[in-house]
N, C-alpha and C. Protein backbone atom coordinates (compact mmCIF):
# COMPACT_ATOMS: atom_id res chain seq x y z
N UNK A 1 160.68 87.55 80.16
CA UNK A 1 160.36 88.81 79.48
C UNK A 1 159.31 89.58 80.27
N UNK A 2 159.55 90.88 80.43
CA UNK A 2 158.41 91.81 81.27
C UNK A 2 158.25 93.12 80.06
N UNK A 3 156.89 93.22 79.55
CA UNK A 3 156.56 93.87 79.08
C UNK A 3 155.39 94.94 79.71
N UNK A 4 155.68 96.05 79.47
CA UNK A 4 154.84 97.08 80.27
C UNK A 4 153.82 97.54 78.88
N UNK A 5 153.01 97.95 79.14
CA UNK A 5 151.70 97.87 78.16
C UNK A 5 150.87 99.23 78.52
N UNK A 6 151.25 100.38 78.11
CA UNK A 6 151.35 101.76 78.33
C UNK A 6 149.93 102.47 77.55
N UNK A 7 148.64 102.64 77.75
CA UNK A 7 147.57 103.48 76.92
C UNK A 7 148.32 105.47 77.00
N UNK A 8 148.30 105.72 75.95
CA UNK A 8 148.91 107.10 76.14
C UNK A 8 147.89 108.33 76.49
N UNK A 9 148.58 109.31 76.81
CA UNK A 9 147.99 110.15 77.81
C UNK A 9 146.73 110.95 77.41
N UNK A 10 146.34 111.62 78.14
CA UNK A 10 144.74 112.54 77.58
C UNK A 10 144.65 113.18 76.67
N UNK A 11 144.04 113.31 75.37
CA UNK A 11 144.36 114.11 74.88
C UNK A 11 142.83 115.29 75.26
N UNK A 12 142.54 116.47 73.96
CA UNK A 12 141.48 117.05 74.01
C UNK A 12 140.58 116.57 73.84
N UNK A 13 140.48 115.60 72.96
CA UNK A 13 139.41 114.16 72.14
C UNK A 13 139.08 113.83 73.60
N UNK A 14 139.70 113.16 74.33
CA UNK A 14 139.34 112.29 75.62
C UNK A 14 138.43 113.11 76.35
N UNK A 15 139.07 114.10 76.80
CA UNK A 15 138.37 115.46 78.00
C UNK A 15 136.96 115.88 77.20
N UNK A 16 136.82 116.09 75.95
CA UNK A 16 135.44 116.02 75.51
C UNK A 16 134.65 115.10 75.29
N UNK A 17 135.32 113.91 75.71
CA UNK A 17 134.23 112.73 75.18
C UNK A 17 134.08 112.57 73.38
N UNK A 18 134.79 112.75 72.70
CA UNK A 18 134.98 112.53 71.40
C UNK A 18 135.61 110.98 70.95
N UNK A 19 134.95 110.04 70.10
CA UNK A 19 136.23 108.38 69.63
C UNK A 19 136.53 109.65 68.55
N UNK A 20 138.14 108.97 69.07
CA UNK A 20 138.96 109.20 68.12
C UNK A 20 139.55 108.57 66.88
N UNK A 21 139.81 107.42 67.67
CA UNK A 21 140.35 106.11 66.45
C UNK A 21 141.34 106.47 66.15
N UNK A 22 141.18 106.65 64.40
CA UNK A 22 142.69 106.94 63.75
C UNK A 22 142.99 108.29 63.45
N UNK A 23 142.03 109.19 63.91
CA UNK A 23 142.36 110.39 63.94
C UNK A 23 143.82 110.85 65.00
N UNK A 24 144.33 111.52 64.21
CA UNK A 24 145.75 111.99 65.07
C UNK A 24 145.31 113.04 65.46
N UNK A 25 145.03 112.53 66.70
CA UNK A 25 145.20 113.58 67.76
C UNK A 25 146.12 113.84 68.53
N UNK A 26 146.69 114.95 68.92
CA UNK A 26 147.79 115.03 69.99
C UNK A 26 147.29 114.99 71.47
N UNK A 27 148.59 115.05 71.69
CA UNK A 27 148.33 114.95 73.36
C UNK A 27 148.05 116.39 73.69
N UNK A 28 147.18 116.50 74.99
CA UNK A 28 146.63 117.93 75.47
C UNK A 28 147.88 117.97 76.55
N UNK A 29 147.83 119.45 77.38
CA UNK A 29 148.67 119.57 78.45
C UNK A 29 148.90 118.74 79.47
N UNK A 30 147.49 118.45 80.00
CA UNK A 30 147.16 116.93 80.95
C UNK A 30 147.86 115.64 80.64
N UNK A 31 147.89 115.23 79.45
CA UNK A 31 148.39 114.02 78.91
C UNK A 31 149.62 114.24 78.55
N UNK A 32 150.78 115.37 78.48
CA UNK A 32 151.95 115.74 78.13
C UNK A 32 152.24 114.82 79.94
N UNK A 33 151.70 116.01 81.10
CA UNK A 33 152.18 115.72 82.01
C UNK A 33 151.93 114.42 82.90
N UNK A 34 150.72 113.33 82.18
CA UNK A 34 150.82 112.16 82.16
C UNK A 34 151.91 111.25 82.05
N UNK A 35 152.54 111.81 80.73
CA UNK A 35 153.40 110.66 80.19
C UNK A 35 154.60 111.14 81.04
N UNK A 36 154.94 112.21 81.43
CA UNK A 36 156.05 112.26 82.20
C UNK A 36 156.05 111.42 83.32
N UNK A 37 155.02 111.30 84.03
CA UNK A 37 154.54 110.85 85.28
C UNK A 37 154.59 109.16 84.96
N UNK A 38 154.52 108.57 83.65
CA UNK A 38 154.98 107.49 83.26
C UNK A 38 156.14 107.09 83.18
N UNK A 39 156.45 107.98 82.66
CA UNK A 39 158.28 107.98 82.38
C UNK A 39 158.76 107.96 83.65
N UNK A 40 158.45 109.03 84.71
CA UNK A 40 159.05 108.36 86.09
C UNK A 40 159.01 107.54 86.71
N UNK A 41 157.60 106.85 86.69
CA UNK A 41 157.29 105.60 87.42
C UNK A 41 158.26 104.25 86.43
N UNK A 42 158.39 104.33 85.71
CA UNK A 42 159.67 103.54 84.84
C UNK A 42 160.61 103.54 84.52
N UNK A 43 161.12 105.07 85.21
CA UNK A 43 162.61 105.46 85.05
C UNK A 43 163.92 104.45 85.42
N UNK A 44 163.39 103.58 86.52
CA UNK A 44 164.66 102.67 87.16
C UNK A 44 164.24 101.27 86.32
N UNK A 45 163.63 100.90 85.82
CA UNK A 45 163.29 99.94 84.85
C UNK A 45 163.97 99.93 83.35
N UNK A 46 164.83 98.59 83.54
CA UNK A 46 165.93 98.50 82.68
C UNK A 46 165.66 97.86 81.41
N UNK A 47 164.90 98.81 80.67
CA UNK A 47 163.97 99.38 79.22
C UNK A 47 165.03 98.91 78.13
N UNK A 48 164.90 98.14 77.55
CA UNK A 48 165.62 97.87 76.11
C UNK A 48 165.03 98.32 74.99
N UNK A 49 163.79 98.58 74.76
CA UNK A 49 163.13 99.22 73.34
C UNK A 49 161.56 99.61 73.81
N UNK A 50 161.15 100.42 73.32
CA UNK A 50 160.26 101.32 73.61
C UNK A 50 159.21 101.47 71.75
N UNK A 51 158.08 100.84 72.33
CA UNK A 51 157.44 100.78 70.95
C UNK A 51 156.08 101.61 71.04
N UNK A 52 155.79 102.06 69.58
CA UNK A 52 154.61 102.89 70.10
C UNK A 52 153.69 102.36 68.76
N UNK A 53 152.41 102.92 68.79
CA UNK A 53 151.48 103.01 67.42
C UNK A 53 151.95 104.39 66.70
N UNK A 54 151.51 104.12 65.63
CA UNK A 54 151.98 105.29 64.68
C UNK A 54 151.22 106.94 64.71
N UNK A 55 150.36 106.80 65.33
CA UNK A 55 149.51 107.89 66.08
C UNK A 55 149.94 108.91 66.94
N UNK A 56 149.80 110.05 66.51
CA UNK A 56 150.78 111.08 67.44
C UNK A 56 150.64 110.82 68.97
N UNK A 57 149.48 110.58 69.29
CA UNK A 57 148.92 110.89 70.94
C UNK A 57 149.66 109.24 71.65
N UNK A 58 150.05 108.48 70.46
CA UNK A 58 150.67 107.76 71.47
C UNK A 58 152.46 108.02 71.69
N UNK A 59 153.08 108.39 70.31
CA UNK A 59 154.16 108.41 69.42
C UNK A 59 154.86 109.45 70.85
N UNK A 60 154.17 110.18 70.58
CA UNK A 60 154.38 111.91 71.95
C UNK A 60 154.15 111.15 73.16
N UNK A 61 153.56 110.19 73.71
CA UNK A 61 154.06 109.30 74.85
C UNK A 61 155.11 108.94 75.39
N UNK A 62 155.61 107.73 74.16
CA UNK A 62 156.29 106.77 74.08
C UNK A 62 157.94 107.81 73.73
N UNK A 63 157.88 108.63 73.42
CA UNK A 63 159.00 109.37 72.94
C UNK A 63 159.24 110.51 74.47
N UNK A 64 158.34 110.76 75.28
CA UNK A 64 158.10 111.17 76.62
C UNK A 64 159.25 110.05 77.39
N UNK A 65 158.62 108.94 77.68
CA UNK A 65 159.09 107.74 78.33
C UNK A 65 160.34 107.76 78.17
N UNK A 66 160.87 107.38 76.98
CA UNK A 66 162.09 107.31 76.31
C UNK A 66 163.29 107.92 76.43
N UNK A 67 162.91 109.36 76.73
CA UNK A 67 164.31 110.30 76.89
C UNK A 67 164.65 109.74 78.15
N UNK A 68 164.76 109.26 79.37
CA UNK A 68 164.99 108.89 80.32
C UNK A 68 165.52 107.47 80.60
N UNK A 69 165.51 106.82 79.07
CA UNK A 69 165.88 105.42 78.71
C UNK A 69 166.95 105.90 77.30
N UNK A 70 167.41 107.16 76.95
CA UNK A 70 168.15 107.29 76.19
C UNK A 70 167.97 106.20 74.85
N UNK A 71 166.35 105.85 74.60
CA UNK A 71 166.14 105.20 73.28
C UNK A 71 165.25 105.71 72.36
N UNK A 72 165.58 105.28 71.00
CA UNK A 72 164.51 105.64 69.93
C UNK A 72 162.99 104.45 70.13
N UNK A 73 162.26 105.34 69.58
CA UNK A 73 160.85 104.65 69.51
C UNK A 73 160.83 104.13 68.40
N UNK A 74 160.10 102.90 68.10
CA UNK A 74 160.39 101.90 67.16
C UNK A 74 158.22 102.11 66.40
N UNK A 75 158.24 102.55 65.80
CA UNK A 75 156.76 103.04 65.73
C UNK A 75 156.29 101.26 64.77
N UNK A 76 155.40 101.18 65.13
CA UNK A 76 154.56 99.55 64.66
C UNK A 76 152.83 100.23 64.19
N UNK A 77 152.62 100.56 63.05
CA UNK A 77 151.57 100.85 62.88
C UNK A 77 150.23 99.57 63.52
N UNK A 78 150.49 98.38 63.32
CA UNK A 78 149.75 97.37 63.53
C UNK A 78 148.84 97.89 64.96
N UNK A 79 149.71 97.87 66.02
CA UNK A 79 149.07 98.24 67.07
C UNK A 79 148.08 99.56 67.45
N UNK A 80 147.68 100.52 66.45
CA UNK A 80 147.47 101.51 65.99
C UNK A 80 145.85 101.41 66.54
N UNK A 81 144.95 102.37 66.84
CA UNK A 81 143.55 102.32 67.22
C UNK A 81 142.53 101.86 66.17
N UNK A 82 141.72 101.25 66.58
CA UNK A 82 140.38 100.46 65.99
C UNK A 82 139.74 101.77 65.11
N UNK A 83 139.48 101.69 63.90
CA UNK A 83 139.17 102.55 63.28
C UNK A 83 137.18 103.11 63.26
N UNK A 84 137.03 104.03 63.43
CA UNK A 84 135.92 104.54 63.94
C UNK A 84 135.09 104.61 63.26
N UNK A 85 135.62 104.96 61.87
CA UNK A 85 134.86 105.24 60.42
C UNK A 85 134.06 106.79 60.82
N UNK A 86 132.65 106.76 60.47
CA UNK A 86 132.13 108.00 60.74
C UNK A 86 131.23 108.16 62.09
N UNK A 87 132.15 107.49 63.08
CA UNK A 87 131.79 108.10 64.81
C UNK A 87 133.06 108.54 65.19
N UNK A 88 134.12 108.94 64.19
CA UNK A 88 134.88 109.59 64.81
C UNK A 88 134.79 111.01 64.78
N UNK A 89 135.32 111.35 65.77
CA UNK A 89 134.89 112.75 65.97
C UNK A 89 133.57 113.33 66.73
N UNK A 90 132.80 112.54 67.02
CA UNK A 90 131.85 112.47 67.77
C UNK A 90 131.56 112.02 69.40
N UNK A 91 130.75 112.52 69.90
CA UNK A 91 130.52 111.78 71.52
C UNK A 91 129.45 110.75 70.92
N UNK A 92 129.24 110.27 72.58
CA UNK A 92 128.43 109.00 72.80
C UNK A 92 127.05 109.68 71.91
N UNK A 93 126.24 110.78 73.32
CA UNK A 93 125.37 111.41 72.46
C UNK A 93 125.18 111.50 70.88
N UNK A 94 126.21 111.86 70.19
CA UNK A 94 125.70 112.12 68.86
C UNK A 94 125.73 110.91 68.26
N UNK A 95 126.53 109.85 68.78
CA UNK A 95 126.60 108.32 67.90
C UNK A 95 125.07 107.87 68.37
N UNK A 96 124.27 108.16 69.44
CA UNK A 96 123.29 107.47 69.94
C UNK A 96 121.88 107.85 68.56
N UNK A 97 122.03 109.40 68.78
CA UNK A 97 121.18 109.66 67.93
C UNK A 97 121.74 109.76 66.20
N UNK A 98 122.84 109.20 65.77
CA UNK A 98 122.94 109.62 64.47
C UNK A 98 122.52 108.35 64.10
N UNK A 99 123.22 107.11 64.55
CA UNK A 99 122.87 105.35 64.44
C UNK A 99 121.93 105.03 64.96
N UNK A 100 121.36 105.34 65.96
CA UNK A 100 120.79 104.31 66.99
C UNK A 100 121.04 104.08 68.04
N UNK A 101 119.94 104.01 69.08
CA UNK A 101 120.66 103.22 70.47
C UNK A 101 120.46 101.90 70.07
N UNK A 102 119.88 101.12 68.97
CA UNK A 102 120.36 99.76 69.58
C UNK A 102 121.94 99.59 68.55
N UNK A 103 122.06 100.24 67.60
CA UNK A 103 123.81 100.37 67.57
C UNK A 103 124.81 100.20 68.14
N UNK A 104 124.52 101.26 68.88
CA UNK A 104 125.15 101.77 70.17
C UNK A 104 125.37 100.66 71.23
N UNK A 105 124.08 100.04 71.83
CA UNK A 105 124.06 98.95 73.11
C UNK A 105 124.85 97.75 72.31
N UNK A 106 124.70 97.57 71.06
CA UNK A 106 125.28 96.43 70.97
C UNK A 106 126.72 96.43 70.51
N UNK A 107 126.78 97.78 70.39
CA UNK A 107 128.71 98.04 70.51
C UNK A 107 129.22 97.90 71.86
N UNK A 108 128.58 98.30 72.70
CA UNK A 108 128.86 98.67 74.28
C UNK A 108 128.87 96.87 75.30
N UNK A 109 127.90 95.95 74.60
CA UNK A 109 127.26 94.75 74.91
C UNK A 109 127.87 93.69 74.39
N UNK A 110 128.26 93.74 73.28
CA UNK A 110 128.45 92.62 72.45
C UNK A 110 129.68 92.84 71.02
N UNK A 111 130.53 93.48 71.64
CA UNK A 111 130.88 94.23 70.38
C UNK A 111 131.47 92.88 69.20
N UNK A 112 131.49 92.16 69.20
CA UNK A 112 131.77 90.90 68.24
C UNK A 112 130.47 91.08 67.08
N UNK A 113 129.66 91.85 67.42
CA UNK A 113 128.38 91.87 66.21
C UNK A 113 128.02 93.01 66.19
N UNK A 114 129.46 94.38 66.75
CA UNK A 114 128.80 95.61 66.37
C UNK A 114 129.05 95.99 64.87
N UNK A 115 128.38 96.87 64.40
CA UNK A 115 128.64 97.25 62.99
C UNK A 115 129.01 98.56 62.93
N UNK A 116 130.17 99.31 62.78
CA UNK A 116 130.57 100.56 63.04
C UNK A 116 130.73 101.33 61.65
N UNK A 117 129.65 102.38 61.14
CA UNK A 117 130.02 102.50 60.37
C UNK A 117 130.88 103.33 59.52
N UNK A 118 131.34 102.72 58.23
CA UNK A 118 133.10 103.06 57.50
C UNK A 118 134.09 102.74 58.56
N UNK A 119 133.67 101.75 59.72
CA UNK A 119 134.99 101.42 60.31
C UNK A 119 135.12 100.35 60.50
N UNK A 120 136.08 99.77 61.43
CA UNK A 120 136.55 98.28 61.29
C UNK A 120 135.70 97.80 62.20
N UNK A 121 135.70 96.12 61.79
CA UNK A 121 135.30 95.06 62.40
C UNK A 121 135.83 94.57 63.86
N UNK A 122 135.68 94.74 65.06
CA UNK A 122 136.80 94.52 66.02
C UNK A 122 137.02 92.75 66.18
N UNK A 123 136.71 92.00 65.06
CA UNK A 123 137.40 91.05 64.93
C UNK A 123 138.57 90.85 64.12
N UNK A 124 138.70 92.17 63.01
CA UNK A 124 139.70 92.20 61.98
C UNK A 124 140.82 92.95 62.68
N UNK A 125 140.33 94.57 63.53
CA UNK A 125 140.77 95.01 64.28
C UNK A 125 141.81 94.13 64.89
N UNK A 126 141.26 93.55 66.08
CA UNK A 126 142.07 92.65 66.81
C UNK A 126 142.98 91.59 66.34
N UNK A 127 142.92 91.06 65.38
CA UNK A 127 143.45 90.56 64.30
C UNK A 127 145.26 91.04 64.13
N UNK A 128 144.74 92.14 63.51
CA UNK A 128 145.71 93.35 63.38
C UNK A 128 146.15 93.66 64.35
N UNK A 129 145.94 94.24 65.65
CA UNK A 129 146.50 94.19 66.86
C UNK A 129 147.36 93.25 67.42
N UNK A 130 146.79 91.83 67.38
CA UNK A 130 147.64 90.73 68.07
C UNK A 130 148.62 90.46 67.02
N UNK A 131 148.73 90.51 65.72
CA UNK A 131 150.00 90.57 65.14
C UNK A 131 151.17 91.20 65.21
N UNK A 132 150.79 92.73 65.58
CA UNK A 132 151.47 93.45 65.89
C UNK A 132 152.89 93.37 67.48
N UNK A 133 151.50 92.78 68.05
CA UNK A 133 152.06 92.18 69.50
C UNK A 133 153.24 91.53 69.23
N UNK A 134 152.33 90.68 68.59
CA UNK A 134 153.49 89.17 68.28
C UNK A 134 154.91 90.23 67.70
N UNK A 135 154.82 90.90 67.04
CA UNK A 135 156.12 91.69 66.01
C UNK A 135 156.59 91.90 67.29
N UNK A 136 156.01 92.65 68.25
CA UNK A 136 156.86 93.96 69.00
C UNK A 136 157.96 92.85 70.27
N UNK A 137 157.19 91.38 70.10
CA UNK A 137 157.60 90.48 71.51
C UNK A 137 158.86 89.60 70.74
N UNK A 138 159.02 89.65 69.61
CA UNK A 138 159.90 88.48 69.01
C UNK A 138 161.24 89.56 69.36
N UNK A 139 162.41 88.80 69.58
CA UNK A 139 163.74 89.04 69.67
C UNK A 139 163.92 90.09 70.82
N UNK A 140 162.78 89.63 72.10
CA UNK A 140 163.36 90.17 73.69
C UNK A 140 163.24 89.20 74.27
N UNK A 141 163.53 88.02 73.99
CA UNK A 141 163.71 86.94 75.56
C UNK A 141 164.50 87.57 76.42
N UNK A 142 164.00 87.59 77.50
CA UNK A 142 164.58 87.86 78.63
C UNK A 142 164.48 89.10 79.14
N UNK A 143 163.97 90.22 78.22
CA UNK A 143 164.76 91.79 78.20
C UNK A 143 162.80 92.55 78.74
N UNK A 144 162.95 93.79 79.11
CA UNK A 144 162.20 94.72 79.52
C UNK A 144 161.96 95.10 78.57
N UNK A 145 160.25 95.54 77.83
CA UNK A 145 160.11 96.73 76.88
C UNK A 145 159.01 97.24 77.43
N UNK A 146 158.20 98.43 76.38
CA UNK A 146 157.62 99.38 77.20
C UNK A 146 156.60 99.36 74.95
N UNK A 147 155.39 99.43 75.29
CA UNK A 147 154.60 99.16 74.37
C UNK A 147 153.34 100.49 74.80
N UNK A 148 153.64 101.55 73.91
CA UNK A 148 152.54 102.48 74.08
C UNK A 148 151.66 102.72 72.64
N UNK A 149 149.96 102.08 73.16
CA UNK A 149 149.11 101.94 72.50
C UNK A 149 147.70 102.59 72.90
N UNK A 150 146.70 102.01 72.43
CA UNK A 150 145.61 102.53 72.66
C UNK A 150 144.45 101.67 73.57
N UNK A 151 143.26 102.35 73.56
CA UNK A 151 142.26 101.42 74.97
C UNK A 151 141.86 100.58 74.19
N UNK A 152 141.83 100.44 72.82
CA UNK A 152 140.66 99.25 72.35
C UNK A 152 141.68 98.04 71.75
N UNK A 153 143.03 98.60 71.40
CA UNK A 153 144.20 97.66 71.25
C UNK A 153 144.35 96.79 73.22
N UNK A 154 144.24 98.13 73.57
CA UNK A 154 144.87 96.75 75.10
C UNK A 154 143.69 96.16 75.25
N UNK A 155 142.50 96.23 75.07
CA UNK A 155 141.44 95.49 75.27
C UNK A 155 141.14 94.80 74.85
N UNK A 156 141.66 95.03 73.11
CA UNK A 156 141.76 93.43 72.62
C UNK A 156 142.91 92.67 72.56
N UNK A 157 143.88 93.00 73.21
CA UNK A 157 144.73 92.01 74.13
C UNK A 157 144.72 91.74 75.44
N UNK A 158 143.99 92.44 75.91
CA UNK A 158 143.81 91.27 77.43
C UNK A 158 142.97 90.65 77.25
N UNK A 159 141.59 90.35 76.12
CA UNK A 159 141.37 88.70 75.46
C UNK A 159 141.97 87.86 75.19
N UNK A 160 143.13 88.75 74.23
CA UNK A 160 143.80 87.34 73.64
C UNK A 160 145.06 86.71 74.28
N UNK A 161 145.21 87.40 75.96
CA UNK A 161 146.48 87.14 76.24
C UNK A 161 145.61 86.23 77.37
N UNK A 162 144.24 86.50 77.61
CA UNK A 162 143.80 85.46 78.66
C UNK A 162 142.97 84.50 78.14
N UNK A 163 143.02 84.18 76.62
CA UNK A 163 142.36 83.60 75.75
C UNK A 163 141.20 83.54 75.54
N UNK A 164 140.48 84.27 76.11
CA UNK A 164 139.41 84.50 75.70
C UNK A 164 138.88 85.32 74.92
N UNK A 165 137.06 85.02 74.55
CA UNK A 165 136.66 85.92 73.05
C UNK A 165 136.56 86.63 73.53
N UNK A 166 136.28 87.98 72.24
CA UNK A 166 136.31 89.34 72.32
C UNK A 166 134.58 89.99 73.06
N UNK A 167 133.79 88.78 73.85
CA UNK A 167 133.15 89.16 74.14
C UNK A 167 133.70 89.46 75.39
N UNK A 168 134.91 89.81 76.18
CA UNK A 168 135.57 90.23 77.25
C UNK A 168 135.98 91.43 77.08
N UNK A 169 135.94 91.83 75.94
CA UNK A 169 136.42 93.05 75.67
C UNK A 169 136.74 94.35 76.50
N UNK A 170 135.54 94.54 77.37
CA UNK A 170 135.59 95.90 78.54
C UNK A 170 136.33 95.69 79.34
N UNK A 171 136.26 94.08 80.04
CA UNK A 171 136.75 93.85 80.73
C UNK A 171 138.44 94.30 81.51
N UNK A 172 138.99 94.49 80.07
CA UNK A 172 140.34 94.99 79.92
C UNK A 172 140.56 96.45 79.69
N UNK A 173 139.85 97.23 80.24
CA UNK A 173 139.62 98.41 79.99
C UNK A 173 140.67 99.50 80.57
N UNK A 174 141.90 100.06 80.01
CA UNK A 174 142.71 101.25 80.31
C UNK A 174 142.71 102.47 80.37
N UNK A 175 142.49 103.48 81.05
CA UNK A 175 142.58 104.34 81.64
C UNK A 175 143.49 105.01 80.72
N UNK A 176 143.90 106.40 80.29
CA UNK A 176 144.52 107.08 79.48
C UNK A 176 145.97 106.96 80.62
N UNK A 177 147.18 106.59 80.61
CA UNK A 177 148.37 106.69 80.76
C UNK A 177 148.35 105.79 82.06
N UNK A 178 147.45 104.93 81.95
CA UNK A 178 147.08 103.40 82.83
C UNK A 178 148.67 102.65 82.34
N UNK A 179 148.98 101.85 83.24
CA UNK A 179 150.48 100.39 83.18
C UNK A 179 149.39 99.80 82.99
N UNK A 180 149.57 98.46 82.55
CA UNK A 180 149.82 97.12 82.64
C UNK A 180 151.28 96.63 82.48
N UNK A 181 151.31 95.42 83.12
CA UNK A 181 152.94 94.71 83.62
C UNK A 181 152.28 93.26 82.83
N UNK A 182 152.61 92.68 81.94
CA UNK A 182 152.54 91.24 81.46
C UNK A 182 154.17 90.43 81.32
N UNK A 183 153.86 89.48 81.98
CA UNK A 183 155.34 88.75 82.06
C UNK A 183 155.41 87.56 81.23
N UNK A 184 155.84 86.93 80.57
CA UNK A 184 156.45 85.26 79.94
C UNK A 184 156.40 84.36 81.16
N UNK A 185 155.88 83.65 81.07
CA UNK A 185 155.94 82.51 82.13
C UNK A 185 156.19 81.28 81.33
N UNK A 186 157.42 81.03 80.92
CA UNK A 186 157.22 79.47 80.12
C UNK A 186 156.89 80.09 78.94
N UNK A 187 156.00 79.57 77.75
CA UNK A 187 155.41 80.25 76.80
C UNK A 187 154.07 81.12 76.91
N UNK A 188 153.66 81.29 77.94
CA UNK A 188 152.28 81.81 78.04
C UNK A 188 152.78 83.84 78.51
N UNK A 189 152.31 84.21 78.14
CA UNK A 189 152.19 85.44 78.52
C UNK A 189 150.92 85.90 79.76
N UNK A 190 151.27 86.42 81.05
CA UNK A 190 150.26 86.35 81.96
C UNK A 190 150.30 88.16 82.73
N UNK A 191 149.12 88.66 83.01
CA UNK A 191 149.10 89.88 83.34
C UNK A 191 149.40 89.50 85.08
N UNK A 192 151.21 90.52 85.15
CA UNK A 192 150.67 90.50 86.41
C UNK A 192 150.13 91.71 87.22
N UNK A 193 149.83 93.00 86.59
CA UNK A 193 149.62 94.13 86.92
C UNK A 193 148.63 94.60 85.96
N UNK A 194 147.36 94.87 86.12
CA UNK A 194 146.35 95.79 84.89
C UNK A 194 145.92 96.91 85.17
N UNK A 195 146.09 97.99 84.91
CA UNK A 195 145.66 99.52 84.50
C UNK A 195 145.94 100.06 85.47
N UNK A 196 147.67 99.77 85.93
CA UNK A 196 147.95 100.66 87.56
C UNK A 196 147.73 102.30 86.77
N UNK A 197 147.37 102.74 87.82
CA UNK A 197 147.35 104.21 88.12
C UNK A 197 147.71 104.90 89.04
N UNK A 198 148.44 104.31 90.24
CA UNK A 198 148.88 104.99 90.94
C UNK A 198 149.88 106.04 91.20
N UNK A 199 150.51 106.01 89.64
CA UNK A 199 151.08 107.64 89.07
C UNK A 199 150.86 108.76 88.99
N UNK A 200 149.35 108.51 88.88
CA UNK A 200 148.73 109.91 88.21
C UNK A 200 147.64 110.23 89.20
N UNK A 201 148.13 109.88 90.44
CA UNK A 201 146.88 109.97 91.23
C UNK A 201 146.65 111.73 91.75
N UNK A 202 147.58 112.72 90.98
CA UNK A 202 147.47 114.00 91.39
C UNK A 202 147.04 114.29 89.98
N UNK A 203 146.52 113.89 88.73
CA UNK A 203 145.82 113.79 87.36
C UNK A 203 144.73 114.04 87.78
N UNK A 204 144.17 112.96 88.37
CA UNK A 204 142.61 112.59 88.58
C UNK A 204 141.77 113.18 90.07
């Protein structure tokens, strides 16, 4: 099984420095012509289902990708962005001074003991995420899919796909209309490609 692991494209939220979370945001012009630039780099890739989060900015991705694979998008709320509570809508700046910088450092540091508030836990978060996974991977042995989500969903799966805690979290960090390539090896799932960008290198 080769699964491609797709963060969707820029939106206006991104270019201002705004978390978005579960706010539906759309995709901006930049991130329209992202996902095309995805869709080509995967055009000869023999795509059996194409899954997205229920979130426009990814949904308008994954439905980008797709026309070129002549498939419907299979929307999985599970995989859906870490919820922000009331730092959404905001930059770094204003979360620094509305909470705190030590809030802040220990979201950025340690996020297993950040406290975000009216939003989720990124242990429940992730939770929710890797279930979702699990949904989107059952009934493709063997087959190609294409999984367009968000930065704090792939981040808390490249913990749990290299088993480690969520104090790795950054580590796995995607780029707005960034690949990852994860393959089946036996039963283990293993990254063999993380946050290519060499698509969008006329983006950036």
């Amino acid at each position: 099984m080769r699964l491609f692991l797709v963060r969707h494209g820029t939106t206006g939220w991104n270019e201002s420095g705004k978390y978005q979370g579960t706010m539906d945001v759309p995709l901006s012009d930049q991130g329209r012509r992202e996902a095309g630039k995805v869709a080509d780099k995967l055009r000869r890739e023999d795509i059996k289902a194409i899954y997205s989060s229920n979130l426009i900015r990814a949904r308008e991705t994954a439905e980008i990708i797709a026309e070129s694979h002549n498939l419907q998008v299979i929307v999985i709320p599970e995989i859906g962005e870490i919820d922000f509570g009331e730092w959404e809508g905001l930059n770094e700046k204003e979360i620094r001074e509305r909470f705190g910088e030590e809030t802040y450092r220990v979201w950025l540091e340690d996020p297993e003991r950040a406290v975000i508030s009216g939003g989720d836990s990124i242990t429940d978060f992730s939770r929710r995420v890797v279930g979702g996974f699990n949904k989107v991977v059952e009934g493709h042995t063997g087959e190609a899919i294409v999984m367009v989500t968000h930065g704090g969903a792939l981040m808390a799966l490249g913990c749990y796909l290299h088993g480690e805690d969520l104090s790795c979290f950054r580590r796995y960090y995607h780029n707005n209309a960034a690949i990852s390539v994860v393959e089946l090896e036996g039963d283990v799932f293993r990254f063999k490609h993380l946050n290519v960008r060499d698509h969008l290198i006329d983006e950036n």
